[in-house]
PDB file of N, CA and C in Angstrom:
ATOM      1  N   UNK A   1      19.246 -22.152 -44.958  1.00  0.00           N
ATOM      2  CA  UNK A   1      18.787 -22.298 -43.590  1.00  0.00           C
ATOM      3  C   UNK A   1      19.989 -22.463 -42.661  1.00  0.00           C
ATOM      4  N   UNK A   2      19.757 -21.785 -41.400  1.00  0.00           N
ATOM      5  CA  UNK A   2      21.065 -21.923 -40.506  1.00  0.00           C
ATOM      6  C   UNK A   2      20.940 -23.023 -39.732  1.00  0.00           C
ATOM      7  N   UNK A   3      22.343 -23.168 -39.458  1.00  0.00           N
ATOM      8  CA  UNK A   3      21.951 -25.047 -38.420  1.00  0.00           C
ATOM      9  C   UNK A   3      21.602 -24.267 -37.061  1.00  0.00           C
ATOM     10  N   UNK A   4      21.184 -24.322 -36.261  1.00  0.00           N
ATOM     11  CA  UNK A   4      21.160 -24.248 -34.763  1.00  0.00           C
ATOM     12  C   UNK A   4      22.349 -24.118 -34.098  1.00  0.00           C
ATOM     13  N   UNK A   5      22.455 -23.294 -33.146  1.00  0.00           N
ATOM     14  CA  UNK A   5      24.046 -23.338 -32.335  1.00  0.00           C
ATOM     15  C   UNK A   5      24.189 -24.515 -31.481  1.00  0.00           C
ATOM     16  N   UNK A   6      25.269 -24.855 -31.220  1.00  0.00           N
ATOM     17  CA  UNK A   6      25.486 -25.774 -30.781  1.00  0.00           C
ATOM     18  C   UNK A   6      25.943 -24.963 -29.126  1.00  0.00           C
ATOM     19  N   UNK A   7      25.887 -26.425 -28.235  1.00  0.00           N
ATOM     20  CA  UNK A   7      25.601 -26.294 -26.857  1.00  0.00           C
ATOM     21  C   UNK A   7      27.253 -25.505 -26.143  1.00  0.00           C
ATOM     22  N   UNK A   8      28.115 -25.680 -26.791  1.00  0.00           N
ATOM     23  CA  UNK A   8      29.317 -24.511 -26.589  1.00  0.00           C
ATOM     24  C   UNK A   8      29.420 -23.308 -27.090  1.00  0.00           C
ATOM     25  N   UNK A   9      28.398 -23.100 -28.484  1.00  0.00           N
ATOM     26  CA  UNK A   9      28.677 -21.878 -29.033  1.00  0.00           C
ATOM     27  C   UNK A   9      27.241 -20.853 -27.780  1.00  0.00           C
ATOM     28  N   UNK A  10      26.568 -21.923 -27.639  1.00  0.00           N
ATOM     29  CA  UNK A  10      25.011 -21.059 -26.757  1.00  0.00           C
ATOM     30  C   UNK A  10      25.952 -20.429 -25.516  1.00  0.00           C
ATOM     31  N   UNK A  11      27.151 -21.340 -25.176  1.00  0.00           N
ATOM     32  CA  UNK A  11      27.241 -21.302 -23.517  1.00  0.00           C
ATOM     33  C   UNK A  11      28.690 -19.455 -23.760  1.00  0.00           C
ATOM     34  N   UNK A  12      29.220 -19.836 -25.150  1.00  0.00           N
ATOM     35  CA  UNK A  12      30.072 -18.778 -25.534  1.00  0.00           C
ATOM     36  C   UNK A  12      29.155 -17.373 -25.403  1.00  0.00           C
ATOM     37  N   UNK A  13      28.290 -17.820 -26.058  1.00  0.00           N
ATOM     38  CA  UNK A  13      27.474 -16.654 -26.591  1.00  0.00           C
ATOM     39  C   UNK A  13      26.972 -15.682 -25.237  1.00  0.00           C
ATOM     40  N   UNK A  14      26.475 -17.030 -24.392  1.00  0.00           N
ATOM     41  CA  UNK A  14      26.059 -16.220 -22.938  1.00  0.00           C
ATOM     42  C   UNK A  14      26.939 -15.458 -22.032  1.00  0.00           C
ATOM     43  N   UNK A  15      28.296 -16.026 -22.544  1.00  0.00           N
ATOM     44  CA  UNK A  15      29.373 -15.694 -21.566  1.00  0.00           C
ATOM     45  C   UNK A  15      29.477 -14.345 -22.156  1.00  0.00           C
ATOM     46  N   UNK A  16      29.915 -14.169 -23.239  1.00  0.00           N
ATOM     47  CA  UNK A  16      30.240 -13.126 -23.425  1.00  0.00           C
ATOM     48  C   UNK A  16      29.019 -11.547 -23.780  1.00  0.00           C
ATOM     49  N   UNK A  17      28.096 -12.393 -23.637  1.00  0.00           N
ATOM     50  CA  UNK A  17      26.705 -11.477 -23.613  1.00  0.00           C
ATOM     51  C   UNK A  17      26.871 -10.942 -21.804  1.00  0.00           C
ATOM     52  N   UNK A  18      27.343 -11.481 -20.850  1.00  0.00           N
ATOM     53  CA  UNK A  18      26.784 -11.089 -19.382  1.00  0.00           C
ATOM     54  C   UNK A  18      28.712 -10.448 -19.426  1.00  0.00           C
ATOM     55  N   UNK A  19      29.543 -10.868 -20.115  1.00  0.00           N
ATOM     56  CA  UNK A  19      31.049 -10.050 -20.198  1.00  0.00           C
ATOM     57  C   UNK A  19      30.918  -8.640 -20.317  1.00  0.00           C
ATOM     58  N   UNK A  20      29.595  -8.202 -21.944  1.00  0.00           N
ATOM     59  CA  UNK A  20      29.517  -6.903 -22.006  1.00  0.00           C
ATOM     60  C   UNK A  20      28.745  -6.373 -21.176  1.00  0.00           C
ATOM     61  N   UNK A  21      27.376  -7.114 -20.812  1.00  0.00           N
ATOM     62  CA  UNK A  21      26.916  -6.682 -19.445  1.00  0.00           C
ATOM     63  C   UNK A  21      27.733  -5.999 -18.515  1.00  0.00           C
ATOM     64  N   UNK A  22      28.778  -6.605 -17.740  1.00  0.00           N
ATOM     65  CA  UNK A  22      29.610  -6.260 -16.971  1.00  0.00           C
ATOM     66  C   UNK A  22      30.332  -5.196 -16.836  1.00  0.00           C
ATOM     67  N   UNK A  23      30.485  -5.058 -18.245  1.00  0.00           N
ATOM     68  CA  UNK A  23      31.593  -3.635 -19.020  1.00  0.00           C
ATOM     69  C   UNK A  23      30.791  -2.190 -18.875  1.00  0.00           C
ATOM     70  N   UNK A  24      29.380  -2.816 -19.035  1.00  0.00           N
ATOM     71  CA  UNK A  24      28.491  -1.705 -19.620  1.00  0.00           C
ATOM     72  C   UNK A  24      27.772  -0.834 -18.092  1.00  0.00           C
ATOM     73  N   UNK A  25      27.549  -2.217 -17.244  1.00  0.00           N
ATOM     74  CA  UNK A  25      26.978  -1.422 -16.109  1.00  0.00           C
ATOM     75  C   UNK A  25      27.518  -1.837 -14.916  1.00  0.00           C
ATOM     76  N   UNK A  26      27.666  -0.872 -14.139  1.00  0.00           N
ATOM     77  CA  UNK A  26      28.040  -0.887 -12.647  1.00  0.00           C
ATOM     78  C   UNK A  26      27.327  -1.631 -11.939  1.00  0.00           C
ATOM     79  N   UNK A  27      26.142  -1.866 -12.086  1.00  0.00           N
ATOM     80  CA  UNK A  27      25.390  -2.400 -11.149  1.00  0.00           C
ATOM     81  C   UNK A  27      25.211  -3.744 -11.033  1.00  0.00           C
ATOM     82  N   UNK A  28      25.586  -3.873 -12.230  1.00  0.00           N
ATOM     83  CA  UNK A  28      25.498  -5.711 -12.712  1.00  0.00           C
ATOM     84  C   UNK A  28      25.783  -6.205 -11.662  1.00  0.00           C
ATOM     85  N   UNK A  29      24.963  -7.431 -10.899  1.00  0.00           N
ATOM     86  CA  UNK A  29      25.133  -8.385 -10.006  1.00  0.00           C
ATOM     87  C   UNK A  29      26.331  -8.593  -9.736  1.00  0.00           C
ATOM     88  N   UNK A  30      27.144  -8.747 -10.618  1.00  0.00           N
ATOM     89  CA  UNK A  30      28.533  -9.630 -10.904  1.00  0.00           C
ATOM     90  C   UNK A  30      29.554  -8.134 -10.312  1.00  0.00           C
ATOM     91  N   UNK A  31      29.641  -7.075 -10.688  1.00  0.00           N
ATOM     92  CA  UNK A  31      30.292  -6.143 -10.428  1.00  0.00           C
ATOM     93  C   UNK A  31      29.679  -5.849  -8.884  1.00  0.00           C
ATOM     94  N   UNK A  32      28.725  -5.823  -8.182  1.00  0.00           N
ATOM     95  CA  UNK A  32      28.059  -5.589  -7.079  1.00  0.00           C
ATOM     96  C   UNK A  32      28.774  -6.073  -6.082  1.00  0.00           C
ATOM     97  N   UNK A  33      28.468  -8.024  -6.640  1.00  0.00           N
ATOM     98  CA  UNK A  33      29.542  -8.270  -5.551  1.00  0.00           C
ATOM     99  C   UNK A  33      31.160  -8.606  -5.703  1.00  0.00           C
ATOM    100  N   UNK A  34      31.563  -7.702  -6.983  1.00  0.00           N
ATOM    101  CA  UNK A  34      33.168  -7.533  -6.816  1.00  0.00           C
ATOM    102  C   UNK A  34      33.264  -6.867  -5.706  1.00  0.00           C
ATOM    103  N   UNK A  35      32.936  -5.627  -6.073  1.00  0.00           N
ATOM    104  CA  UNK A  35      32.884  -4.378  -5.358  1.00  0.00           C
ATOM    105  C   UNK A  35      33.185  -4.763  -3.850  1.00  0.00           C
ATOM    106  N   UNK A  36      31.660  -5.629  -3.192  1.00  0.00           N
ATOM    107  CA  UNK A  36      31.796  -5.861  -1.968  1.00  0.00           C
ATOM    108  C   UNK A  36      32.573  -6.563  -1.304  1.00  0.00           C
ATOM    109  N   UNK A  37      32.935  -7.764  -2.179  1.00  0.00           N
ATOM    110  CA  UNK A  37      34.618  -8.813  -1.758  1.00  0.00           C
ATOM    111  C   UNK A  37      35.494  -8.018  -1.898  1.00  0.00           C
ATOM    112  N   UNK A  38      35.598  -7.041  -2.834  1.00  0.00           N
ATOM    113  CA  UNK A  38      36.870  -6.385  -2.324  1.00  0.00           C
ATOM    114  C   UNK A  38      36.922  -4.968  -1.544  1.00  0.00           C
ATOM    115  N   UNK A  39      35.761  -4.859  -0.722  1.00  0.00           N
ATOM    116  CA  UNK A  39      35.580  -3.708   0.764  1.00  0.00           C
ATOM    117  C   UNK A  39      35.867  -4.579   1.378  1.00  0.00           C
ATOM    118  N   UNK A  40      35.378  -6.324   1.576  1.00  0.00           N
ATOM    119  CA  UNK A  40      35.350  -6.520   2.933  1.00  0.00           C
ATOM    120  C   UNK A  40      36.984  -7.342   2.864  1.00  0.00           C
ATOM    121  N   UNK A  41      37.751  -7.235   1.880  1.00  0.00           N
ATOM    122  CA  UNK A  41      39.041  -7.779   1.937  1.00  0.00           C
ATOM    123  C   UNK A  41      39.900  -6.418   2.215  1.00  0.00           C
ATOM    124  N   UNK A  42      39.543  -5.698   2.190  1.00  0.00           N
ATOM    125  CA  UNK A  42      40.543  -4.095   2.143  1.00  0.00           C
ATOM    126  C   UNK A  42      39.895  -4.111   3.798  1.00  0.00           C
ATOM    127  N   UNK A  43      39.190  -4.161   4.282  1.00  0.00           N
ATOM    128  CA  UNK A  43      38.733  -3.846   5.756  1.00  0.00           C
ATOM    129  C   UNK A  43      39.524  -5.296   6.277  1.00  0.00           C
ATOM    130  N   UNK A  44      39.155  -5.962   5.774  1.00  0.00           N
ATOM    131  CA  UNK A  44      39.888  -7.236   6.923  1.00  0.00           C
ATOM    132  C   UNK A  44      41.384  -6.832   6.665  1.00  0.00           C
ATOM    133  N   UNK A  45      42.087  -6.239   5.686  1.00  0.00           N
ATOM    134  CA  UNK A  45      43.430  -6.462   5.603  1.00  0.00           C
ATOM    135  C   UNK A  45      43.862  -4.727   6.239  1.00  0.00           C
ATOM    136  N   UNK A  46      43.183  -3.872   6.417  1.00  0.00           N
ATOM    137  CA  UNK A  46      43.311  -2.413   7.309  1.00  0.00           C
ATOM    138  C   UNK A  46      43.183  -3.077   9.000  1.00  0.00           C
ATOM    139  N   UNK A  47      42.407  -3.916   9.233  1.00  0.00           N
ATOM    140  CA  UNK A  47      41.873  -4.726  10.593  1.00  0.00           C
ATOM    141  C   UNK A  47      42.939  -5.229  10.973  1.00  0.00           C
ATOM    142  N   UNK A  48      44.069  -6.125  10.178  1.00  0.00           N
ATOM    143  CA  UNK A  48      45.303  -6.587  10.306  1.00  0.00           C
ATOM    144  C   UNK A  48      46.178  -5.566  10.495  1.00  0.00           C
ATOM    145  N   UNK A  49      46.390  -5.031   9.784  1.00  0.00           N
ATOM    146  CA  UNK A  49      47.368  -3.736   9.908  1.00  0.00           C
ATOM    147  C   UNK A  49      47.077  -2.984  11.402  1.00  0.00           C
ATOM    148  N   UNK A  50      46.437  -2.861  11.564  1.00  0.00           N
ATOM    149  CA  UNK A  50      46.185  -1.779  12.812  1.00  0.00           C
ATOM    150  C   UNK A  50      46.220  -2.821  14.127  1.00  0.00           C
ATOM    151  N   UNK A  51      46.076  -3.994  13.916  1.00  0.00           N
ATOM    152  CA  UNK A  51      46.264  -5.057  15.343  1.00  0.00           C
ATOM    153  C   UNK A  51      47.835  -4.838  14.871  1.00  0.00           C
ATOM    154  N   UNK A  52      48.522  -5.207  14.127  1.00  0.00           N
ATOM    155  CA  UNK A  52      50.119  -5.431  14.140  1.00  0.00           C
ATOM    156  C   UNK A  52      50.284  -3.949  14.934  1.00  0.00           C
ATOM    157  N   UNK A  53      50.337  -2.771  13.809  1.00  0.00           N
ATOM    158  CA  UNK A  53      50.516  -1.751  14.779  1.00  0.00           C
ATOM    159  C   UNK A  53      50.380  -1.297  15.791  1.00  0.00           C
ATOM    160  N   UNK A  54      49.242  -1.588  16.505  1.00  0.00           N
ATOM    161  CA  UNK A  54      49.291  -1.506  17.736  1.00  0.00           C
ATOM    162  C   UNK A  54      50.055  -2.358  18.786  1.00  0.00           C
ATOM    163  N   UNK A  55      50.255  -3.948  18.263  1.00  0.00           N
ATOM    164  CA  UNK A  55      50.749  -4.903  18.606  1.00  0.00           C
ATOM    165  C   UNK A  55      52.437  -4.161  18.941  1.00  0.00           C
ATOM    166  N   UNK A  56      52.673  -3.711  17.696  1.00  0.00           N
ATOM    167  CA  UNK A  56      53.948  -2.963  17.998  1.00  0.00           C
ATOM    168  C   UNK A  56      54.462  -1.645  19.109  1.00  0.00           C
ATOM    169  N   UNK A  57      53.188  -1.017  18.930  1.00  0.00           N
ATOM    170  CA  UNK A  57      53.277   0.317  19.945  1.00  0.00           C
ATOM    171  C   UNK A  57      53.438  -0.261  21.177  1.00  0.00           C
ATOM    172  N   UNK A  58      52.224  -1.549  21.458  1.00  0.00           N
ATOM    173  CA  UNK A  58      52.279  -2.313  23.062  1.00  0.00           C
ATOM    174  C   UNK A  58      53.774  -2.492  23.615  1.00  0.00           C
ATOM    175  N   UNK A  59      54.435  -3.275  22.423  1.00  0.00           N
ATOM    176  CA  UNK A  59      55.519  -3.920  22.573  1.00  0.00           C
ATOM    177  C   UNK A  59      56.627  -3.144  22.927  1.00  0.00           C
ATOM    178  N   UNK A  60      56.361  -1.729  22.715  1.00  0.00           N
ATOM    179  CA  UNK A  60      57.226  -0.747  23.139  1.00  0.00           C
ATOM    180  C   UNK A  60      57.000  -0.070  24.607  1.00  0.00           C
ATOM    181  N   UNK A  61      55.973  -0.164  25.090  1.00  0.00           N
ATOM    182  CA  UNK A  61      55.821   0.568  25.986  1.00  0.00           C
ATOM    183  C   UNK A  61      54.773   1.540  26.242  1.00  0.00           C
ATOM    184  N   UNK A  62      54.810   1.791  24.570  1.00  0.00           N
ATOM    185  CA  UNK A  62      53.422   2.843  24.978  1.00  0.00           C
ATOM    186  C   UNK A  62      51.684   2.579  24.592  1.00  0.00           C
ATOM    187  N   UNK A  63      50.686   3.344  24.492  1.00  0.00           N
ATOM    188  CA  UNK A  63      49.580   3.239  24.504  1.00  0.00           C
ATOM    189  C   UNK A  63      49.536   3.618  22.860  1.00  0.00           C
ATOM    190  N   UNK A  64      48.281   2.509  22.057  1.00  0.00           N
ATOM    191  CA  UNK A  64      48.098   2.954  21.233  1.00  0.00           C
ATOM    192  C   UNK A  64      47.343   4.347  20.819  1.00  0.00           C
ATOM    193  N   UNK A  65      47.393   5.206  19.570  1.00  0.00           N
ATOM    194  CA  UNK A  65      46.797   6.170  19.445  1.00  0.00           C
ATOM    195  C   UNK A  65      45.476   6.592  19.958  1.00  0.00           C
ATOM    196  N   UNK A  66      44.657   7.476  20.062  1.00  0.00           N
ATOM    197  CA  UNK A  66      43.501   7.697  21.113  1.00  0.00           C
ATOM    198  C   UNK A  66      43.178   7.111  22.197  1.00  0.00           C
ATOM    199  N   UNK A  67      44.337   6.494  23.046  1.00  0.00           N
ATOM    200  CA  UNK A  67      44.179   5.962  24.299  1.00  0.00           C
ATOM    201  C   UNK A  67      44.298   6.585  25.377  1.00  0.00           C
ATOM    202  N   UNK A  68      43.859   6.580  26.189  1.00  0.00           N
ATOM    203  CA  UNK A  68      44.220   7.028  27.574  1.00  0.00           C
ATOM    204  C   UNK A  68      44.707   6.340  28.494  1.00  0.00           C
ATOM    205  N   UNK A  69      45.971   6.987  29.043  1.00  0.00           N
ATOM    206  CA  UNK A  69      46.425   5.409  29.854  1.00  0.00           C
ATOM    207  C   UNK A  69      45.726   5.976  31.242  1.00  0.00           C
ATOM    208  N   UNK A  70      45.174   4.485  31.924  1.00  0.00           N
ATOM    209  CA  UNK A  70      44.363   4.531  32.918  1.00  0.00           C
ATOM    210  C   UNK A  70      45.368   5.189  34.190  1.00  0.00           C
ATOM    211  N   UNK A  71      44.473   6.153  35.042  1.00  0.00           N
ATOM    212  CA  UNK A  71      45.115   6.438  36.146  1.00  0.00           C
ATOM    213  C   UNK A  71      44.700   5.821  37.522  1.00  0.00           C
TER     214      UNK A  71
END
């Protein structure tokens, strides 16, 4: 007769049961919202980039790209 798992081997077992989950499908909750923390960290850090750059174009004198300077 087998003993019962014990309350670290249950918590192992789960971990690595929702690990292959992860491996196996794209959609998995857990991969879902990788995915989306790392759009909305690539957009906030493109959002940065393009205020500096422009920050820089200002600083020169001219208008950033698709601008029109007012007449």
């Amino acid at each position: 007769m087998e003993e019962p798992l014990t309350e670290d081997e249950v918590k192992a077992l789960a971990n690595m049961t929702l690990k292959m989950q992860n491996e196996y499908d794209p959609m998995s909750p857990d991969n879902v919202n990788a995915r989306r923390k790392a759009d909305e960290e690539y957009r906030e850090e493109v959002a940065q980039a393009t205020a500096r750059r422009n920050d820089r174009i200002r600083a020169s004198g001219c208008e950033p790209a698709g601008r029109y300077p007012s007449r």
